[in-house]
C-alpha atoms as a PDB file:
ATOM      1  CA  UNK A   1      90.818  79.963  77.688  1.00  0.00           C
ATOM      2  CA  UNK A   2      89.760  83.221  79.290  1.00  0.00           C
ATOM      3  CA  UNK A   3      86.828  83.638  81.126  1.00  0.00           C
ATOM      4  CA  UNK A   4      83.869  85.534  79.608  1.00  0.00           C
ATOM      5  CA  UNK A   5      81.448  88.289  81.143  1.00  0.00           C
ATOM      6  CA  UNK A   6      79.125  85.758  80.340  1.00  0.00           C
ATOM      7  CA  UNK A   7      80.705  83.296  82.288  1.00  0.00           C
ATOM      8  CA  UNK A   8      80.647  85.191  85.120  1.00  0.00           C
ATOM      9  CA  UNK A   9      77.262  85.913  84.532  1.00  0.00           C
ATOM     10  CA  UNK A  10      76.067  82.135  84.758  1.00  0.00           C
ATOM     11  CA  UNK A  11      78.522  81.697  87.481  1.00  0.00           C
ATOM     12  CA  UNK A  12      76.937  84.325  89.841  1.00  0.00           C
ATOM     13  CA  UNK A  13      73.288  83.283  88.434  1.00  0.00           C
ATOM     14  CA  UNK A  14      72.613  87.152  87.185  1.00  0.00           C
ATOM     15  CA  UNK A  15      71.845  88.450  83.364  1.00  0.00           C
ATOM     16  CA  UNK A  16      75.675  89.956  81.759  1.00  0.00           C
ATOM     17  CA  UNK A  17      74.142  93.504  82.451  1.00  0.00           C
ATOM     18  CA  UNK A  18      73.807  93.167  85.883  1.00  0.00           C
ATOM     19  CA  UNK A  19      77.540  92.254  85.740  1.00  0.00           C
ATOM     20  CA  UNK A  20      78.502  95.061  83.902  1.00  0.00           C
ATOM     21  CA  UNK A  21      76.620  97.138  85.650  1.00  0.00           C
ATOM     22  CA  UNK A  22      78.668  95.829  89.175  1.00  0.00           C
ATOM     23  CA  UNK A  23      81.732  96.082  87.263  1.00  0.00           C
ATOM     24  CA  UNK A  24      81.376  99.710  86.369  1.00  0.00           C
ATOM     25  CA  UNK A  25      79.330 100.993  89.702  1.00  0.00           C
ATOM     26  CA  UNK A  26      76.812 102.138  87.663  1.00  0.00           C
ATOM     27  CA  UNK A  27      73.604 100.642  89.101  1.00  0.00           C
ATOM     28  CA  UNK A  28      72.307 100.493  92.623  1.00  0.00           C
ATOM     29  CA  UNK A  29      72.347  96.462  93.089  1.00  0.00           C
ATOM     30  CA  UNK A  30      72.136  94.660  96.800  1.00  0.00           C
ATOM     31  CA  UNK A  31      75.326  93.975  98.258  1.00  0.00           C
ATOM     32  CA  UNK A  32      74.141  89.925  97.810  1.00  0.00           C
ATOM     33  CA  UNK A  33      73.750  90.573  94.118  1.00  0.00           C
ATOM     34  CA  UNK A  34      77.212  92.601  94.359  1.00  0.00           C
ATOM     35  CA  UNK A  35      78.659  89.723  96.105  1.00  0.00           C
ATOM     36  CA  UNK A  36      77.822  87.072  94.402  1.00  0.00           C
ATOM     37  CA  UNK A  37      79.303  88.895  91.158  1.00  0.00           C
ATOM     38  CA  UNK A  38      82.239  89.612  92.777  1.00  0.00           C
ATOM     39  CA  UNK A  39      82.972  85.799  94.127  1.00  0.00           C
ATOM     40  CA  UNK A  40      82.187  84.219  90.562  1.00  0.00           C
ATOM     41  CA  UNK A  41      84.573  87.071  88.902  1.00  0.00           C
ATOM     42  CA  UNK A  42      87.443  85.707  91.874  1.00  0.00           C
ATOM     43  CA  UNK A  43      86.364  82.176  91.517  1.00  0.00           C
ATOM     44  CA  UNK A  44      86.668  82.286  87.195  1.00  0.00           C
ATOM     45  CA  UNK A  45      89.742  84.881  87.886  1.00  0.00           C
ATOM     46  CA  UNK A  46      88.370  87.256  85.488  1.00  0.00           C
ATOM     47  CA  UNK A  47      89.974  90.352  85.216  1.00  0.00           C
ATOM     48  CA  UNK A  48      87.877  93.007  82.845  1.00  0.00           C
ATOM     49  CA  UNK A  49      90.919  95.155  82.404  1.00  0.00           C
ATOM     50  CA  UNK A  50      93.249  92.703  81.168  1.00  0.00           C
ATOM     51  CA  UNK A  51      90.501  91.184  78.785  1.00  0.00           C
ATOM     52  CA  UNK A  52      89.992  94.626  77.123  1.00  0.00           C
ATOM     53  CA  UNK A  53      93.643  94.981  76.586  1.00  0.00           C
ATOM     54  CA  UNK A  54      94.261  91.786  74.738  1.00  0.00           C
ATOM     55  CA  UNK A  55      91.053  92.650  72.578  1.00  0.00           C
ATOM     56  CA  UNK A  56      92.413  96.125  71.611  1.00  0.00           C
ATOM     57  CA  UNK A  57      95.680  96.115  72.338  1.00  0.00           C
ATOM     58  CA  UNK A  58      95.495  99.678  73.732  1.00  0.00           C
ATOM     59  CA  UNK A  59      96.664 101.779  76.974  1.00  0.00           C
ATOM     60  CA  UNK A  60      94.708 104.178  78.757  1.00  0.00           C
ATOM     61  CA  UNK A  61      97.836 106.108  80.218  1.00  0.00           C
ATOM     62  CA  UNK A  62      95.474 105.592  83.646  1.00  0.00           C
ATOM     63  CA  UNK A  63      97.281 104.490  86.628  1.00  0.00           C
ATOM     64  CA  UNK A  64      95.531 103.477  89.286  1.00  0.00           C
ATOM     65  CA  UNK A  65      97.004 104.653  93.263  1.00  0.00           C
ATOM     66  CA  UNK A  66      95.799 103.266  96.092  1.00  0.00           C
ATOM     67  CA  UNK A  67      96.749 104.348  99.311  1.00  0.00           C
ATOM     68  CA  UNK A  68      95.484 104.158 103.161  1.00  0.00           C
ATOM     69  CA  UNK A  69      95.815 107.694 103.906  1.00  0.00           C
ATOM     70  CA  UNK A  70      95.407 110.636 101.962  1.00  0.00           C
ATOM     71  CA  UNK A  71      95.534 112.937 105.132  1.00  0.00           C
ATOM     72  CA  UNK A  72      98.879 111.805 106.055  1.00  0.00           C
ATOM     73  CA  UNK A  73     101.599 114.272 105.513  1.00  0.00           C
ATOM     74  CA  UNK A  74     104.052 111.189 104.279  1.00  0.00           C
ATOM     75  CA  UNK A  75     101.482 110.005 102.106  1.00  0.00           C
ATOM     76  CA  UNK A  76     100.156 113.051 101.087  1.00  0.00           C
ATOM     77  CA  UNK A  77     103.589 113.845  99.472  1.00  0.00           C
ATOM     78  CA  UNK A  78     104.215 110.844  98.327  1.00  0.00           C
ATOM     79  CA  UNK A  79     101.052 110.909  96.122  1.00  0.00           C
ATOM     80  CA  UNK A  80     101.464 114.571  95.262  1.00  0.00           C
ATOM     81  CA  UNK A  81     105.191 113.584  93.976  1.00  0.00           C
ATOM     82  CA  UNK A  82     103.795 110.133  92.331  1.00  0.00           C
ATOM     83  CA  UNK A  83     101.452 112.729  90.391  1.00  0.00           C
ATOM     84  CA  UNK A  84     103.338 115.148  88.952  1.00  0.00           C
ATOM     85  CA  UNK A  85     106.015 112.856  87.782  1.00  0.00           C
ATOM     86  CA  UNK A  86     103.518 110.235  85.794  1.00  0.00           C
ATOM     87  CA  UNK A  87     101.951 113.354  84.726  1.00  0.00           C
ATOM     88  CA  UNK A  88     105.175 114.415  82.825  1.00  0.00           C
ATOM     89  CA  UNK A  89     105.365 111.010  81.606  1.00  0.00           C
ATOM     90  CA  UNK A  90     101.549 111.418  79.600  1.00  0.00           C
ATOM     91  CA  UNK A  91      99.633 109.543  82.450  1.00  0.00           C
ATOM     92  CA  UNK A  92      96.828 110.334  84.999  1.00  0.00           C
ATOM     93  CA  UNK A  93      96.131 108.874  88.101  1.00  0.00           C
ATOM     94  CA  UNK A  94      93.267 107.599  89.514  1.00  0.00           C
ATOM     95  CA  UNK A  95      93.348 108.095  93.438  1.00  0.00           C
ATOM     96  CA  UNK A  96      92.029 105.939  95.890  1.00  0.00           C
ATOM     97  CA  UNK A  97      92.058 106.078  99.270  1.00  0.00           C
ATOM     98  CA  UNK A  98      91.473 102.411 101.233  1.00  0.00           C
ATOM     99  CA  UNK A  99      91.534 103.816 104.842  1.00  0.00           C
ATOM    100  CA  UNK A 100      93.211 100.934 105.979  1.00  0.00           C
ATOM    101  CA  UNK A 101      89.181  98.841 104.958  1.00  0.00           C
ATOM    102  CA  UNK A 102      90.341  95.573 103.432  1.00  0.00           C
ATOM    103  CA  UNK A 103      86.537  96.019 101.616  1.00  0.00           C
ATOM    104  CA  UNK A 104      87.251  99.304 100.698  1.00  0.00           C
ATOM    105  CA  UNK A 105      90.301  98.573  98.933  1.00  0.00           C
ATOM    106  CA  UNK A 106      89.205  95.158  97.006  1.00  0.00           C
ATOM    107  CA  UNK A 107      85.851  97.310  95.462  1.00  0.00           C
ATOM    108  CA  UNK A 108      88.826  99.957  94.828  1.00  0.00           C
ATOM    109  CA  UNK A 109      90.861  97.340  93.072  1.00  0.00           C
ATOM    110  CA  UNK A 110      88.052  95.805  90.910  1.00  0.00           C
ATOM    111  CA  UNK A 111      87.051  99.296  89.901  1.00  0.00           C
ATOM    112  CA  UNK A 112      90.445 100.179  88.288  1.00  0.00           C
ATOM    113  CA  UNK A 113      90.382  96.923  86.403  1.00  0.00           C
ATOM    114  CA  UNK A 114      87.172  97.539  85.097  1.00  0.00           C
ATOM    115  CA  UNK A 115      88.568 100.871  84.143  1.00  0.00           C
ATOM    116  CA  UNK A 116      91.178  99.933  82.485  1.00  0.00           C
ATOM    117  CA  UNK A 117      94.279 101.329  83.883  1.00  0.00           C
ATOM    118  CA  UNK A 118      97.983 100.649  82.559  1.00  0.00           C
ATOM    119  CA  UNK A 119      99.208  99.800  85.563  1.00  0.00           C
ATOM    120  CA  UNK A 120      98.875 100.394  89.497  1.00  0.00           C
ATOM    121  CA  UNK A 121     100.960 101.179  92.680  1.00  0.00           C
ATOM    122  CA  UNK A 122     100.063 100.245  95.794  1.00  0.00           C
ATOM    123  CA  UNK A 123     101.031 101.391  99.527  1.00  0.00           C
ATOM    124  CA  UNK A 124      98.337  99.424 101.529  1.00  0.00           C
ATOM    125  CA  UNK A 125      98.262  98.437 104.535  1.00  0.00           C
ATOM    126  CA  UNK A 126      96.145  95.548 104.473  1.00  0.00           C
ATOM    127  CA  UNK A 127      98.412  92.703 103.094  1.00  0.00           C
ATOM    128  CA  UNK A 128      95.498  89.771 103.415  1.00  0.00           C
ATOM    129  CA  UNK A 129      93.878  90.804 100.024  1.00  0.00           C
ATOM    130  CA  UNK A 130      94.715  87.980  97.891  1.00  0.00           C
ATOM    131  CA  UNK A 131      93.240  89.653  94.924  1.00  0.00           C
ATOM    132  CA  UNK A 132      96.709  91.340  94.266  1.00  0.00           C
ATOM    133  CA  UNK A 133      98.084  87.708  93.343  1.00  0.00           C
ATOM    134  CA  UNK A 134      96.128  87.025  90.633  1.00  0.00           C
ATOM    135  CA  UNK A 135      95.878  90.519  88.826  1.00  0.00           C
ATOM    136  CA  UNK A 136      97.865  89.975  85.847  1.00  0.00           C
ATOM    137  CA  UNK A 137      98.051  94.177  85.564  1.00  0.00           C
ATOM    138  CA  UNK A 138     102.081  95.982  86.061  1.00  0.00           C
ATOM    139  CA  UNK A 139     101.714  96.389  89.878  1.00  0.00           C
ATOM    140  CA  UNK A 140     104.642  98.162  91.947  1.00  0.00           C
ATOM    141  CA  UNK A 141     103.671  97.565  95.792  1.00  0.00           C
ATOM    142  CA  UNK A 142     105.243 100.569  97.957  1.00  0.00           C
ATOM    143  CA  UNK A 143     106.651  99.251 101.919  1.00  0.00           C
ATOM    144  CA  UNK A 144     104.604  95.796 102.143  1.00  0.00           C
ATOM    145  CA  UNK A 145     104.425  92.348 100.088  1.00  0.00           C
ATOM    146  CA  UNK A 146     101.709  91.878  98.212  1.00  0.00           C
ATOM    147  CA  UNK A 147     102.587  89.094  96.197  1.00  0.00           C
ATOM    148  CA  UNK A 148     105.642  86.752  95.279  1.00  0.00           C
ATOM    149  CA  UNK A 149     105.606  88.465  91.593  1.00  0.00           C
ATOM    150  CA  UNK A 150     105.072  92.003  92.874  1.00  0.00           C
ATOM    151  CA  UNK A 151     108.259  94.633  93.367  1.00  0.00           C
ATOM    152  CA  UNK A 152     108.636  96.337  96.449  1.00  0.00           C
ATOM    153  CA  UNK A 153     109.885 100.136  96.727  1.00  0.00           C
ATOM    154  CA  UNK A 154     110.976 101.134 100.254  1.00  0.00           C
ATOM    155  CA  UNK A 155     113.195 102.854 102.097  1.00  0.00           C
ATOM    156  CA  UNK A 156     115.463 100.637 104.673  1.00  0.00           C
ATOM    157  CA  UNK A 157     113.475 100.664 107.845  1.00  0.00           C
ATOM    158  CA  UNK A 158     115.626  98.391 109.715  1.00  0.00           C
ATOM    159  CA  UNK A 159     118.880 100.826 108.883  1.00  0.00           C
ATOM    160  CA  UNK A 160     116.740 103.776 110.628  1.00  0.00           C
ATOM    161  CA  UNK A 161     115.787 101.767 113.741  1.00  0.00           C
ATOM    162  CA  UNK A 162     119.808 101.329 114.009  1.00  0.00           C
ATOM    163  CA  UNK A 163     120.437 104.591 113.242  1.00  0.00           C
ATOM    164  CA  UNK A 164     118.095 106.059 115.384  1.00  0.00           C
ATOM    165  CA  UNK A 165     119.092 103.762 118.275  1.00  0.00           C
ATOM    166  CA  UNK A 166     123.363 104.782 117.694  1.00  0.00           C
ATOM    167  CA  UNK A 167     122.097 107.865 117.386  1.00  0.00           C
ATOM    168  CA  UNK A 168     120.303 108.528 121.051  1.00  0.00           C
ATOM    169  CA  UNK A 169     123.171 106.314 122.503  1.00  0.00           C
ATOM    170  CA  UNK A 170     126.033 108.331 121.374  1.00  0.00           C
ATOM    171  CA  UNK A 171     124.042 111.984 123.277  1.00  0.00           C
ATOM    172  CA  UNK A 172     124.039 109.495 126.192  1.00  0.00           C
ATOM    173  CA  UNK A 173     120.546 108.553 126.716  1.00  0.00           C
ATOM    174  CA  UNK A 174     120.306 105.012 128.444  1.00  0.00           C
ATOM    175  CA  UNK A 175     116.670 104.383 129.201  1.00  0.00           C
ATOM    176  CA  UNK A 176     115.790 104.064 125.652  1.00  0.00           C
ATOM    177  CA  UNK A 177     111.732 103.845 124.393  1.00  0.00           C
ATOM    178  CA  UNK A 178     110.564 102.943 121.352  1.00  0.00           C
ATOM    179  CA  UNK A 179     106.811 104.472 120.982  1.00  0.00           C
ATOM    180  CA  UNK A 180     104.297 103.304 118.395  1.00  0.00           C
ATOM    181  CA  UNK A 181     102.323 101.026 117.244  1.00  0.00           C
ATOM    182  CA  UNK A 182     103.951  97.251 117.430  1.00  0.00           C
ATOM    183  CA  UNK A 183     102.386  94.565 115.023  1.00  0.00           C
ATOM    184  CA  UNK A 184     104.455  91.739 115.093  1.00  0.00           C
ATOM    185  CA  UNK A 185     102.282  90.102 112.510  1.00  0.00           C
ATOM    186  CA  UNK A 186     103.023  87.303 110.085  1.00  0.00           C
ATOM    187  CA  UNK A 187     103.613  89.601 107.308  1.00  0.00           C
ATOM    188  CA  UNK A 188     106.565  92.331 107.567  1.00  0.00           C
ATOM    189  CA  UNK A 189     105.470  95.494 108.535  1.00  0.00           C
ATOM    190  CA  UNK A 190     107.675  98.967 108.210  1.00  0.00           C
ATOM    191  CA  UNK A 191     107.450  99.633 111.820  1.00  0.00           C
ATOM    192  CA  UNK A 192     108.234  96.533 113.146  1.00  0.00           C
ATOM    193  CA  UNK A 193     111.290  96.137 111.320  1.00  0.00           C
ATOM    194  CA  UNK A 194     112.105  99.323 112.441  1.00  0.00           C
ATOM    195  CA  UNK A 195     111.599  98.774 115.954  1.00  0.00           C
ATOM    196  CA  UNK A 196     113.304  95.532 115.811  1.00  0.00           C
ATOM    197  CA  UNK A 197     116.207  97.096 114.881  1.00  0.00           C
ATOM    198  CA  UNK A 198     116.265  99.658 117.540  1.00  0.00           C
ATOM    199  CA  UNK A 199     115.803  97.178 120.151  1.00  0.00           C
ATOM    200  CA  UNK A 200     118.724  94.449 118.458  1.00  0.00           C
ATOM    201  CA  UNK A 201     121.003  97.652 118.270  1.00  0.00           C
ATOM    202  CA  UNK A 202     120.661  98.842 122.643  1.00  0.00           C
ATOM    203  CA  UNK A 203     120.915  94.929 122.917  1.00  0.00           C
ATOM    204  CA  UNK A 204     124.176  94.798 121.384  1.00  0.00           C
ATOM    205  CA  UNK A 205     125.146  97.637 123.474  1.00  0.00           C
ATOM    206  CA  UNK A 206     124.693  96.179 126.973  1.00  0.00           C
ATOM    207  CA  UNK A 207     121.178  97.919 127.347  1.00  0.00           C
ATOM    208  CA  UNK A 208     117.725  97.197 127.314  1.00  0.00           C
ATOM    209  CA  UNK A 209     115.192  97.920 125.123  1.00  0.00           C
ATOM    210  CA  UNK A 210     111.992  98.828 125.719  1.00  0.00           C
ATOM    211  CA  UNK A 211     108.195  99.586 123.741  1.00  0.00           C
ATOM    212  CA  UNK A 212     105.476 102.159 124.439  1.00  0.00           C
ATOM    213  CA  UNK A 213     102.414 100.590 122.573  1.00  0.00           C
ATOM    214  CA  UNK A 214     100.616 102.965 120.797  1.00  0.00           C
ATOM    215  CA  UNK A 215      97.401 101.958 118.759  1.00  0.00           C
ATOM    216  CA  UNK A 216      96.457 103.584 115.548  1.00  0.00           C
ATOM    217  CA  UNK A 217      92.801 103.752 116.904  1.00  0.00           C
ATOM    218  CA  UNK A 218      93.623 105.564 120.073  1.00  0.00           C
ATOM    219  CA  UNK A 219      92.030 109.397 120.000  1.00  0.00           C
ATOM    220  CA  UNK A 220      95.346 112.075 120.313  1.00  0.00           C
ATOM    221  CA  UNK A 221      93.913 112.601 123.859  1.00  0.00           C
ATOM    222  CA  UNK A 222      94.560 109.179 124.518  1.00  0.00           C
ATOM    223  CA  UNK A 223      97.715 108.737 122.935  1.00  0.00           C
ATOM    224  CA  UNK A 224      98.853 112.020 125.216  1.00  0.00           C
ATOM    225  CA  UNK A 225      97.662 110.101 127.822  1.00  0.00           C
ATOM    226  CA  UNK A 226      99.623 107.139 127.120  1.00  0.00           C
ATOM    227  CA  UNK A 227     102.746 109.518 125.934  1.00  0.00           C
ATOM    228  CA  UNK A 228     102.174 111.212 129.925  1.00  0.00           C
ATOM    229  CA  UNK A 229     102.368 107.780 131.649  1.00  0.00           C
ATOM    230  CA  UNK A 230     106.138 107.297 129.806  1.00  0.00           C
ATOM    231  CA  UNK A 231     107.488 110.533 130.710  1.00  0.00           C
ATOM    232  CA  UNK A 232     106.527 109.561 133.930  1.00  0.00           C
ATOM    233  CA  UNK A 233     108.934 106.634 133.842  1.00  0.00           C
ATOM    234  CA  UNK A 234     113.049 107.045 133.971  1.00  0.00           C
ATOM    235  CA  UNK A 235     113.087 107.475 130.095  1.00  0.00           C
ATOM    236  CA  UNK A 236     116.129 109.276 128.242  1.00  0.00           C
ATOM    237  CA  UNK A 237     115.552 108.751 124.944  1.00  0.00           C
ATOM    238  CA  UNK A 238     112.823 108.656 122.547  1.00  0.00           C
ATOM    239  CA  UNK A 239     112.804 106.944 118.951  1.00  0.00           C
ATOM    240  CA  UNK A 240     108.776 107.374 118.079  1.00  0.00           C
ATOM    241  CA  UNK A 241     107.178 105.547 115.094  1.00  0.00           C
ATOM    242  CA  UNK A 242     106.598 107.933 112.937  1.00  0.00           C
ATOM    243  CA  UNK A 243     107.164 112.283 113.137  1.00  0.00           C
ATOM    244  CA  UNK A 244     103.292 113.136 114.744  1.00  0.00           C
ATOM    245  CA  UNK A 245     103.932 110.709 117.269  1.00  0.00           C
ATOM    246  CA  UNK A 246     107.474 112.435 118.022  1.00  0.00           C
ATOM    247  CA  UNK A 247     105.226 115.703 118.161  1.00  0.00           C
ATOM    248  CA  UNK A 248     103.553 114.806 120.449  1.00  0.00           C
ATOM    249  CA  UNK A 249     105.989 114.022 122.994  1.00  0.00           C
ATOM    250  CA  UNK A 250     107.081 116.679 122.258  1.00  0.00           C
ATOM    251  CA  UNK A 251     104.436 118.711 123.341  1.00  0.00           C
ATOM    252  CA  UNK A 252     103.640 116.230 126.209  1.00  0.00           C
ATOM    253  CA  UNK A 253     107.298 116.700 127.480  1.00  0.00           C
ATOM    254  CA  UNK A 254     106.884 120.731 127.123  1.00  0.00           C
ATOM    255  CA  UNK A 255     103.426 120.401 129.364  1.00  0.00           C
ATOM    256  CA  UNK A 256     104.921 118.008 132.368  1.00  0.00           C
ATOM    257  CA  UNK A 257     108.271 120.420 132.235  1.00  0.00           C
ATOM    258  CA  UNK A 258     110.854 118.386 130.747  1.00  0.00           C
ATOM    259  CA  UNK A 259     113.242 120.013 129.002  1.00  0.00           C
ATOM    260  CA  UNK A 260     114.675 118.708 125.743  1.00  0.00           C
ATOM    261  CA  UNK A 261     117.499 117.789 124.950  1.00  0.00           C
ATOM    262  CA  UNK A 262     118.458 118.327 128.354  1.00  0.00           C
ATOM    263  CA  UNK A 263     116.004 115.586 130.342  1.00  0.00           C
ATOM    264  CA  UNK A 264     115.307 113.625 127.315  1.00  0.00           C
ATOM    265  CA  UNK A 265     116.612 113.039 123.598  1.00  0.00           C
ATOM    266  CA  UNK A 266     113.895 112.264 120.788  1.00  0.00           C
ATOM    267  CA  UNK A 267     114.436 111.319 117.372  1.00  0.00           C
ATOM    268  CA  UNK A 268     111.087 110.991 115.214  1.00  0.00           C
ATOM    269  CA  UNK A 269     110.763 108.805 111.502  1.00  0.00           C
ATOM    270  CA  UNK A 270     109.328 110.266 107.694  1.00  0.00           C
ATOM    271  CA  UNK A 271     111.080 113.770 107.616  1.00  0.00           C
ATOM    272  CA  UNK A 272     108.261 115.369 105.250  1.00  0.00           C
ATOM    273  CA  UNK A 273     108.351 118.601 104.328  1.00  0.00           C
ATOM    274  CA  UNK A 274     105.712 119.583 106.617  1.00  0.00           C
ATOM    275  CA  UNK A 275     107.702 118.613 109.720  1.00  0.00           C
ATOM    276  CA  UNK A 276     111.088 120.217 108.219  1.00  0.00           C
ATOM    277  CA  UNK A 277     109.000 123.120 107.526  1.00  0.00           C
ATOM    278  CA  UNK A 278     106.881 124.034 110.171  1.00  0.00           C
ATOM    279  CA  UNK A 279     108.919 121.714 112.781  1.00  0.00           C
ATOM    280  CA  UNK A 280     112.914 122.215 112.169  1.00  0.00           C
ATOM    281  CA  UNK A 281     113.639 121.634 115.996  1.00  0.00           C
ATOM    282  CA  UNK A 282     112.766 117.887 115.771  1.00  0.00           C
ATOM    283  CA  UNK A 283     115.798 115.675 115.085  1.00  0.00           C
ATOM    284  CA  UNK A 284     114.724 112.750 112.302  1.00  0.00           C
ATOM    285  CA  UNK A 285     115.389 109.919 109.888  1.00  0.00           C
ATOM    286  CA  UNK A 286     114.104 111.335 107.156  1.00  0.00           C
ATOM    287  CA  UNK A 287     113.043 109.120 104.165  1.00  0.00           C
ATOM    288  CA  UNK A 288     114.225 109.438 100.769  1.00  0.00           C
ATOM    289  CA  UNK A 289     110.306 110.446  99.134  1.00  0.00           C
ATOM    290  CA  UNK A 290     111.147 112.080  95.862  1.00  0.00           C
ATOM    291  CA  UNK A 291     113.667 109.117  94.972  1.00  0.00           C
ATOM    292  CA  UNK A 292     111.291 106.636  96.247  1.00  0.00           C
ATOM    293  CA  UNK A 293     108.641 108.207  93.694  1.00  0.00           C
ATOM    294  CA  UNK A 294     110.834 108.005  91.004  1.00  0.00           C
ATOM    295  CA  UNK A 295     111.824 104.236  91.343  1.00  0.00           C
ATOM    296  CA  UNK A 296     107.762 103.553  91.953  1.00  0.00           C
ATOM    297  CA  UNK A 297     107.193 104.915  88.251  1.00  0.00           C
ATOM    298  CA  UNK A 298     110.428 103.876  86.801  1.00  0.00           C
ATOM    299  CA  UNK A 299     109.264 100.524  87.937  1.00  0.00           C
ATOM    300  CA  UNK A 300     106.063 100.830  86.563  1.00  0.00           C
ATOM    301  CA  UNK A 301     106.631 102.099  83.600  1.00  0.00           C
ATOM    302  CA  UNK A 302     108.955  99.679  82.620  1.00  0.00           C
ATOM    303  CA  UNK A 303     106.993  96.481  83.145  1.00  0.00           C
ATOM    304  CA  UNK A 304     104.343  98.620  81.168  1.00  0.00           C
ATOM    305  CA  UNK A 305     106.057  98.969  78.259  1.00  0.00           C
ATOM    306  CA  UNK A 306     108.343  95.688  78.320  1.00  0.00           C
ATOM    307  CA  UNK A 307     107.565  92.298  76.984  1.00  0.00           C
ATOM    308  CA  UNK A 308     109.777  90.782  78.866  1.00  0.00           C
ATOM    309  CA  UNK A 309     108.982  90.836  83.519  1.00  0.00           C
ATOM    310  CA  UNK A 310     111.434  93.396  84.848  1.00  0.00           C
ATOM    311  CA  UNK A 311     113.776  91.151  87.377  1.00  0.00           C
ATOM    312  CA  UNK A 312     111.474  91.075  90.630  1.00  0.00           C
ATOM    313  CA  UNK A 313     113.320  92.710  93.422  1.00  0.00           C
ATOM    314  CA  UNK A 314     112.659  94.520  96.693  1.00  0.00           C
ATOM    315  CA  UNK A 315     114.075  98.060  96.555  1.00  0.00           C
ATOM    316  CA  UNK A 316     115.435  99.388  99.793  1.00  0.00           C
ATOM    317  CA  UNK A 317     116.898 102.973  99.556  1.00  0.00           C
ATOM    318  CA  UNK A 318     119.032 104.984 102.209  1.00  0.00           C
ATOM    319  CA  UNK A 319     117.617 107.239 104.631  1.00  0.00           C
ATOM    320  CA  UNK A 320     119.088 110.303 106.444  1.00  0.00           C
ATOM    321  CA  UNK A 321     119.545 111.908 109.526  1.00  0.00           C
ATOM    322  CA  UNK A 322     118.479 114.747 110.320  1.00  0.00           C
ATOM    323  CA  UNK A 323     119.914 116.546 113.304  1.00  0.00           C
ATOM    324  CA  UNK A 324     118.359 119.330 115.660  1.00  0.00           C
ATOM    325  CA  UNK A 325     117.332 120.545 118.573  1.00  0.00           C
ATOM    326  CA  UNK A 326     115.767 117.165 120.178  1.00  0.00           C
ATOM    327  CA  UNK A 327     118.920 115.915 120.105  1.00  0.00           C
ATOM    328  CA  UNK A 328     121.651 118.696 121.072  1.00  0.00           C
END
């Protein structure tokens, strides 16, 4: 048997308004009173959105997007591209943007079940939320696991760390860097498996691999800093994390006088349309975005509107290279 609001209500020791009211934001309530809703809703599993839905048997066309980043150029054309295309498919999206808060993104999660939305895709970054594995909504996760009975979208990460790494080896670099941010966490990140990759593709080549460390909380004047202390080493070739980090060694190479491609090769990861743009000198893997859109809603959509689960499966689609001036 389902659980009731009122259930919730005795559960968390507060009148059913005061849980509706949490549910909805629409009160000013202490974060004890918030939190003790919030517990007895996890502890009884309810799930507002799901309740409604079984009662009325209707859809909102609301899809709910959460995302760490809306500032990010990857992102930001992700979700610009995730948009337009539900948009042309009669649904709206309701945007939210976690910045990588774990608290953040679980008061974001409860408010799109308590609105209602069809369905949701996800590209978060904090994987610990344990919510996701009890939401009985259509959820399409984009990069990370969420869940055992949630399908991944993603592009192969672990091809472009080879590819970058063949790549820089074949314009004869030798002293090859990877430079990011490393997690080596329990859970799979995008970057790791990319920088695995690099390094198990210079180890099969007789070389060795090696990581510049580069935290996500660092200021850009410190991760210049850190970029200056590299190019102060007998480095080659570059593979960074992600494009802004190949920008700026870029520009850090440009200020200490090395010359690239000459002195040093550098390959960068995402291959937006910002960087190909504004940026066409910077050699790339570039991800496949606009496909990767279209399989998140085609995904969606389709465990919306079917009875029966669509087969569970993580999605990895090709990337490209993308050739310039950092490179020859």
């Amino acid at each position: 048997m389902r659980p009731k609001l009122a259930d919730v209500a005795r559960e968390a020791g507060v009148s059913p308004t005061t849980v509706s009211r949490v549910i909805n934001n629409k009160a000013h309530l202490s974060e004890k009173t918030k939190n003790n809703v919030y517990a007895a809703m996890r502890k009884l599993n309810y799930q507002p959105n799901s309740l409604a839905r079984s009662l009325h048997g209707k859809q909102t066309h609301l899809i709910g997007v959460i995302f760490p980043s809306v500032s990010n150029p990857f992102y930001a054309e992700l979700i610009e591209l995730i948009e337009k295309k539900l948009f042309k498919n009669n649904y709206k999206i309701i945007l939210c943007n976690s910045a990588n808060n774990s608290d953040k993104e679980r008061n974001y999660l409860r408010m799109l079940l308590a609105n209602q939305v069809d369905g949701i895709i996800v590209g978060t970054h904090n994987v610990d939320i344990k919510e996701y594995q009890q939401v009985e909504l259509p959820i399409v996760s984009f990069d990370r696991k969420l869940a055992d009975n949630i399908p991944i979208v993603s592009s192969d990460n672990a091809a472009g760390g080879k590819m970058a790494a063949e790549e820089l080896m074949n314009h004869n670099a030798h002293n090859l860097y990877f430079v990011g941010r490393v997690h080596h966490a329990s859970a799979v990140n995008p970057t790791d498996l990319r920088q695995q990759a690099f390094q198990d593709t210079i180890t099969a080549h007789g070389l060795t691999p090696h990581t510049w460390n580069l935290s996500t909380t660092d200021s850009v004047t410190i991760k210049r800093a850190k970029i200056a202390q590299l190019l102060h080493q007998p480095v080659d070739g570059i593979f960074a994390a992600d494009d802004f980090t190949a920008l700026l060694v870029m520009q850090t190479a440009k200020e200490l006088g090395i010359q690239l491609p000459e002195q040093l090769k550098l390959i960068g990861y995402d291959g937006t349309k910002l960087i190909q743009n504004y940026h066409p000198e910077l050699s790339t893997i570039v991800q496949p975005i606009e496909d990767m859109a279209d399989l998140l809603i085609s995904i969606l959509l389709e465990r919306i509107d079917s009875k029966s689960e669509v087969p569970l499966t993580n999605f990895k689609l090709p990337n490209t290279l993308l050739r310039s001036q950092t490179l020859e």
